[in-house]
N, C-alpha and C. Protein backbone atom coordinates (compact mmCIF):
# COMPACT_ATOMS: atom_id res chain seq x y z
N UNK A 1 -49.37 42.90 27.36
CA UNK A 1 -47.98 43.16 27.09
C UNK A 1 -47.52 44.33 27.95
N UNK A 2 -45.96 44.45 28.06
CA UNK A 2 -45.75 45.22 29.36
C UNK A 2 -44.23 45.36 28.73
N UNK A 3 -44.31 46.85 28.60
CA UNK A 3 -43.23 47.61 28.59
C UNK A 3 -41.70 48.03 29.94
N UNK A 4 -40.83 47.92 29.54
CA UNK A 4 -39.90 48.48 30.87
C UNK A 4 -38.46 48.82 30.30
N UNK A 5 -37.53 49.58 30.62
CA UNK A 5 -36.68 49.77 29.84
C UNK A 5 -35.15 49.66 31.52
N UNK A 6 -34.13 49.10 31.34
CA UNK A 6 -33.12 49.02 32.33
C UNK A 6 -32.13 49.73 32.19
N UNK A 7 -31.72 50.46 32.85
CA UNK A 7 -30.60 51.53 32.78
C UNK A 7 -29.32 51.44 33.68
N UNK A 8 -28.51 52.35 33.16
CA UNK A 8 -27.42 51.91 34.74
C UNK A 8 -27.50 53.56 35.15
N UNK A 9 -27.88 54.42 34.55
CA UNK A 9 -28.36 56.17 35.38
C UNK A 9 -29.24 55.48 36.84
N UNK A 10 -28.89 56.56 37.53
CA UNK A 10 -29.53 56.76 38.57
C UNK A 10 -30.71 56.61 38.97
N UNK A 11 -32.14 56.46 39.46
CA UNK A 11 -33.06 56.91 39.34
C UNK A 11 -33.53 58.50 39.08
N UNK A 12 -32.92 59.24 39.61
CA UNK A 12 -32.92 60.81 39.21
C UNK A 12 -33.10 60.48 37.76
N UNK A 13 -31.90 60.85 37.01
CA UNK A 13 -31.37 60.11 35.73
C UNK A 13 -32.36 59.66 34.88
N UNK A 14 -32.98 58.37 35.22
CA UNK A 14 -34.24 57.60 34.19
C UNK A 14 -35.66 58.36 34.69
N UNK A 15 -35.56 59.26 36.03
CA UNK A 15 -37.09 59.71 35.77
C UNK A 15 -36.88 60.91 34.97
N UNK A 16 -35.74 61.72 34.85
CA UNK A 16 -35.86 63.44 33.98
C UNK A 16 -36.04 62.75 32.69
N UNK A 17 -35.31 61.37 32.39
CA UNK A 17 -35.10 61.19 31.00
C UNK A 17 -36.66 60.71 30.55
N UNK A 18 -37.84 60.41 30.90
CA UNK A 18 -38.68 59.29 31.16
C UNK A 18 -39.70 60.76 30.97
N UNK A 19 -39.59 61.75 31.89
CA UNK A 19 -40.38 63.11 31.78
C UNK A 19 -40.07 63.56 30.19
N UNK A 20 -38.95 64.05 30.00
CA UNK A 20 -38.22 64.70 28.99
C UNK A 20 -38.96 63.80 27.70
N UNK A 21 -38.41 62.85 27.68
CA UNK A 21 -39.19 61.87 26.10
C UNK A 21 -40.75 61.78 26.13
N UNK A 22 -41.36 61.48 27.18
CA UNK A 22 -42.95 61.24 27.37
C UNK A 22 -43.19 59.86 27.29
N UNK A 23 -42.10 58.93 28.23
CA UNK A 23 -42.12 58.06 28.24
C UNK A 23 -43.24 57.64 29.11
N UNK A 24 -43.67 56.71 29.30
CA UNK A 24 -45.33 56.47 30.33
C UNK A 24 -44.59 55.03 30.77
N UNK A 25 -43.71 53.97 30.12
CA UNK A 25 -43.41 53.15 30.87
C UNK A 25 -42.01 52.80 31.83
N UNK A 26 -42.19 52.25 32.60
CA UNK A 26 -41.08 51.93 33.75
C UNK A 26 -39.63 51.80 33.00
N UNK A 27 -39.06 52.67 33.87
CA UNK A 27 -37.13 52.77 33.56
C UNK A 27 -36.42 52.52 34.67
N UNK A 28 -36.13 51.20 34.98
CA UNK A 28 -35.31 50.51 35.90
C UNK A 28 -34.31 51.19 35.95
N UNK A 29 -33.85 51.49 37.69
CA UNK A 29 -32.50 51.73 37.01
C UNK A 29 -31.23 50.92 37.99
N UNK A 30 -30.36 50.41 37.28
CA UNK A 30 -29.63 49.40 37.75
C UNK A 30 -27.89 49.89 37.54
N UNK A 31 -27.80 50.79 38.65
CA UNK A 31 -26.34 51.60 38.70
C UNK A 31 -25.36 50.75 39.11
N UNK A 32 -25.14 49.68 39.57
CA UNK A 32 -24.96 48.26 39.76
C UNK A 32 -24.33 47.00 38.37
N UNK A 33 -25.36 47.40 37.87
CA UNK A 33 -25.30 46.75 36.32
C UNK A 33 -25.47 45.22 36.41
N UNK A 34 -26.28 44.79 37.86
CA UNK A 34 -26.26 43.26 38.54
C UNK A 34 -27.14 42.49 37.25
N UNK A 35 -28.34 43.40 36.66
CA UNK A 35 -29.19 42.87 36.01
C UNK A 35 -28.81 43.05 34.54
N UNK A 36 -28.11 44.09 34.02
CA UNK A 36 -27.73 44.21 32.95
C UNK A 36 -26.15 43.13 32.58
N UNK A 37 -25.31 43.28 33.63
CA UNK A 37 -24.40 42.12 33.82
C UNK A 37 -25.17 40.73 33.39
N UNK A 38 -26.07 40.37 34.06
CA UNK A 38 -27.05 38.92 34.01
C UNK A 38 -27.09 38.59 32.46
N UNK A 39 -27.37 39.41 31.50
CA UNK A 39 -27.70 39.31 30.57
C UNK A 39 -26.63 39.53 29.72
N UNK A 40 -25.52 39.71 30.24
CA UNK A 40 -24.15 39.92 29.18
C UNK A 40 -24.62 41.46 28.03
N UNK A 41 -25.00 42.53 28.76
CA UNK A 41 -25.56 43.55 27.63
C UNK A 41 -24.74 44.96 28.51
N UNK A 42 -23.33 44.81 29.56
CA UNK A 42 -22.57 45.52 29.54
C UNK A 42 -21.95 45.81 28.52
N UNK A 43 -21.59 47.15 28.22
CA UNK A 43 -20.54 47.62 27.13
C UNK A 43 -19.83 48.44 28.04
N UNK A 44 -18.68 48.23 28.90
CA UNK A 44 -17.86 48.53 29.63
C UNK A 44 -17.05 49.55 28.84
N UNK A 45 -16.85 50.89 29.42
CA UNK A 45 -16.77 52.41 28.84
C UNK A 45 -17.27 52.82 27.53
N UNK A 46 -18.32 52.31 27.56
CA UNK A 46 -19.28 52.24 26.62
C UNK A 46 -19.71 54.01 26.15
N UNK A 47 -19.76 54.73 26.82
CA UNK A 47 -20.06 56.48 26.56
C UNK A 47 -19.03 57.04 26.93
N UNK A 48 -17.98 57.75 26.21
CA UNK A 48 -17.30 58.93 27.41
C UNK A 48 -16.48 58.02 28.57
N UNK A 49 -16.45 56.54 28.21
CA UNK A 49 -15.54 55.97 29.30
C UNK A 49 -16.54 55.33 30.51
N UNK A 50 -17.83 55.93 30.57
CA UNK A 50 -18.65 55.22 31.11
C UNK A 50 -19.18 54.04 30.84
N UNK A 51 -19.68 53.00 31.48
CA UNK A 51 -20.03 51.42 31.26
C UNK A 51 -21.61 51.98 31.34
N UNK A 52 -22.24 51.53 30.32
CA UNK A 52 -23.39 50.83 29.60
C UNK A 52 -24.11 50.59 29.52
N UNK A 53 -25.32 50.18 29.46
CA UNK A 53 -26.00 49.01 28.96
C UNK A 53 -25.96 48.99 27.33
N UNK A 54 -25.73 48.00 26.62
CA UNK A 54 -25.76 48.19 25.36
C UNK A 54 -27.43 47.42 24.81
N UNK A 55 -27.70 48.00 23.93
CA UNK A 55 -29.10 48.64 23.56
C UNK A 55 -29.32 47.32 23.08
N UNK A 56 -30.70 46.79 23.72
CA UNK A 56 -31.29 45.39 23.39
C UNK A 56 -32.87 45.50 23.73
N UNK A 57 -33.00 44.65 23.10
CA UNK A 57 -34.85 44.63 23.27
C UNK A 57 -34.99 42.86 23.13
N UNK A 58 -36.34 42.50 24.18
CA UNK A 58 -36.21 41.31 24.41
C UNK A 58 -37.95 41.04 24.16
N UNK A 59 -38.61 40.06 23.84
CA UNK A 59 -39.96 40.06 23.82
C UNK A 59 -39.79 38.36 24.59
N UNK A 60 -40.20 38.55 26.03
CA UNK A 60 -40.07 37.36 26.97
C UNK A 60 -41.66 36.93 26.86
N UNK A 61 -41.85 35.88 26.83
CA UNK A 61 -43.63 35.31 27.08
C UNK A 61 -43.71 34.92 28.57
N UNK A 62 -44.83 34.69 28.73
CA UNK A 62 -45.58 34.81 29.85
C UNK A 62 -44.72 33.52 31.13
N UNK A 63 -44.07 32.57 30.48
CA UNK A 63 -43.20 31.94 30.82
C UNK A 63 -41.80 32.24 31.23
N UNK A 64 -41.57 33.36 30.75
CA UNK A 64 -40.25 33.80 30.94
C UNK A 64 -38.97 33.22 29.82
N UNK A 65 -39.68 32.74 28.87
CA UNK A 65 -38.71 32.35 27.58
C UNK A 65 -38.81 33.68 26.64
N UNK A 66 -37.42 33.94 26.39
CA UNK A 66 -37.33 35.08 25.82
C UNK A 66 -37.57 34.66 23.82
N UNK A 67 -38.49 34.82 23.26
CA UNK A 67 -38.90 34.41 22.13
C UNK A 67 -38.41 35.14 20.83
N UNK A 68 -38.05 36.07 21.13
CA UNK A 68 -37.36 37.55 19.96
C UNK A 68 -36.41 38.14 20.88
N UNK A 69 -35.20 38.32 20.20
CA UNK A 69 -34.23 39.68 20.91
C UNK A 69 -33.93 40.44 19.57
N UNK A 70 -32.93 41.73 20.11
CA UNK A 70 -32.61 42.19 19.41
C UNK A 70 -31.39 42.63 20.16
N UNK A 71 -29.89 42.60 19.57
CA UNK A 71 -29.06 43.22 20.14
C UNK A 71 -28.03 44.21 19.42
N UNK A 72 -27.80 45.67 19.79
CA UNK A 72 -26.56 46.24 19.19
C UNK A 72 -25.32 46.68 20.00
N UNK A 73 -24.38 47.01 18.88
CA UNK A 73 -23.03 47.03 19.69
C UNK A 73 -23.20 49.32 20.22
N UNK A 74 -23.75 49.63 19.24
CA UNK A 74 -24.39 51.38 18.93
C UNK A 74 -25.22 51.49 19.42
N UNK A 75 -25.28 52.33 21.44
CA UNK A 75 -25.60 52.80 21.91
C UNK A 75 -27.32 53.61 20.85
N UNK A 76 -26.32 54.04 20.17
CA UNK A 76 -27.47 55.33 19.58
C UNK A 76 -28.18 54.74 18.69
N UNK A 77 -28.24 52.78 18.38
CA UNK A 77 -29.04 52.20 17.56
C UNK A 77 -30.21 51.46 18.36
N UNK A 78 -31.53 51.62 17.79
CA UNK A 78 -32.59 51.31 18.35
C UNK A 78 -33.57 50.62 17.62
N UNK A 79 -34.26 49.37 17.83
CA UNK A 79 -34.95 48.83 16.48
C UNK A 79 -36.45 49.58 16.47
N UNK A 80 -37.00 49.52 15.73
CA UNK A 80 -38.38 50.45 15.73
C UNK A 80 -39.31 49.94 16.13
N UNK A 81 -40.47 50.59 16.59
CA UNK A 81 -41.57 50.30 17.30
C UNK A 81 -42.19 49.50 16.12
N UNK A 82 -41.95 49.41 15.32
CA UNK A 82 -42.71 49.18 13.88
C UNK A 82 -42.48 47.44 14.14
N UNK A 83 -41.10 47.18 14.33
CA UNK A 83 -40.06 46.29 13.54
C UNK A 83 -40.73 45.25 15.03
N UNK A 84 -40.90 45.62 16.35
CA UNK A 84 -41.63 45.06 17.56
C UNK A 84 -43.27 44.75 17.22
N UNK A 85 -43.74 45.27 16.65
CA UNK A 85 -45.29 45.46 16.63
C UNK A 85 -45.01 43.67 15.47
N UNK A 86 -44.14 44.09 13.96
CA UNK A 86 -44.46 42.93 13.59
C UNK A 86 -43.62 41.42 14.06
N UNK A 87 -42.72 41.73 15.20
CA UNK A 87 -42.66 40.41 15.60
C UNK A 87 -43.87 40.07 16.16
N UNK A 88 -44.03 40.65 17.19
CA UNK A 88 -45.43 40.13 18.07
C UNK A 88 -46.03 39.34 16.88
N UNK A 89 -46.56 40.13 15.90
CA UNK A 89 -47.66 39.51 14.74
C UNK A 89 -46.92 38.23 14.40
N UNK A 90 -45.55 38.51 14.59
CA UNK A 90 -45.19 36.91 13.81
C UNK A 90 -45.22 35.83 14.41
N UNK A 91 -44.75 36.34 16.07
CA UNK A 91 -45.23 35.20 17.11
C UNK A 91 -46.95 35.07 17.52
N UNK A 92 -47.50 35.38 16.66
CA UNK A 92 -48.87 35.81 17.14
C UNK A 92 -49.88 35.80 18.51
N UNK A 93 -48.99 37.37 19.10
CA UNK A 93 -49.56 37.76 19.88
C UNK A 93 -50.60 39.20 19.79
């Protein structure tokens, strides 16, 4: 399994933020929004008038079929590492 998180910050941006948390996995960053666009998970002036990504989590299989999502409209809402660990179990991986 393989972690990555997509941003529209800078690279500057997702590596201070990536240091700062103690993040260890990859933070795309897509200032563009080509890949976050793809997926319809813009929230256009979404912060302060700034555009977005609005906060989603996807568990894709080895196929590239996305098998679990999760999507919110609240930036500052995040589902838990907990709430991921037991999908996996439910898709049993």
């Amino acid at each position: 399994m393989r972690v990555a998180a997509v941003s529209v910050d800078e690279p500057a941006v997702t590596r201070a933020l990536a240091a700062k948390q103690g993040y260890t996995f990859p933070i795309l960053s897509d200032p563009d929004a080509k890949v976050i666009r793809r997926y319809d998970l813009l929230h256009e002036g979404g912060h302060r008038g700034s555009d977005i990504a609005r906060p989603a989590e996807f568990l894709i299989d080895e196929t590239g079929t996305i098998r679990w999502m999760n999507l919110t409209e609240d930036y500052k809402v995040r589902v838990t590492a907990e709430t991921i660990l037991e999908e996996l179990d439910r898709l049993g991986r």
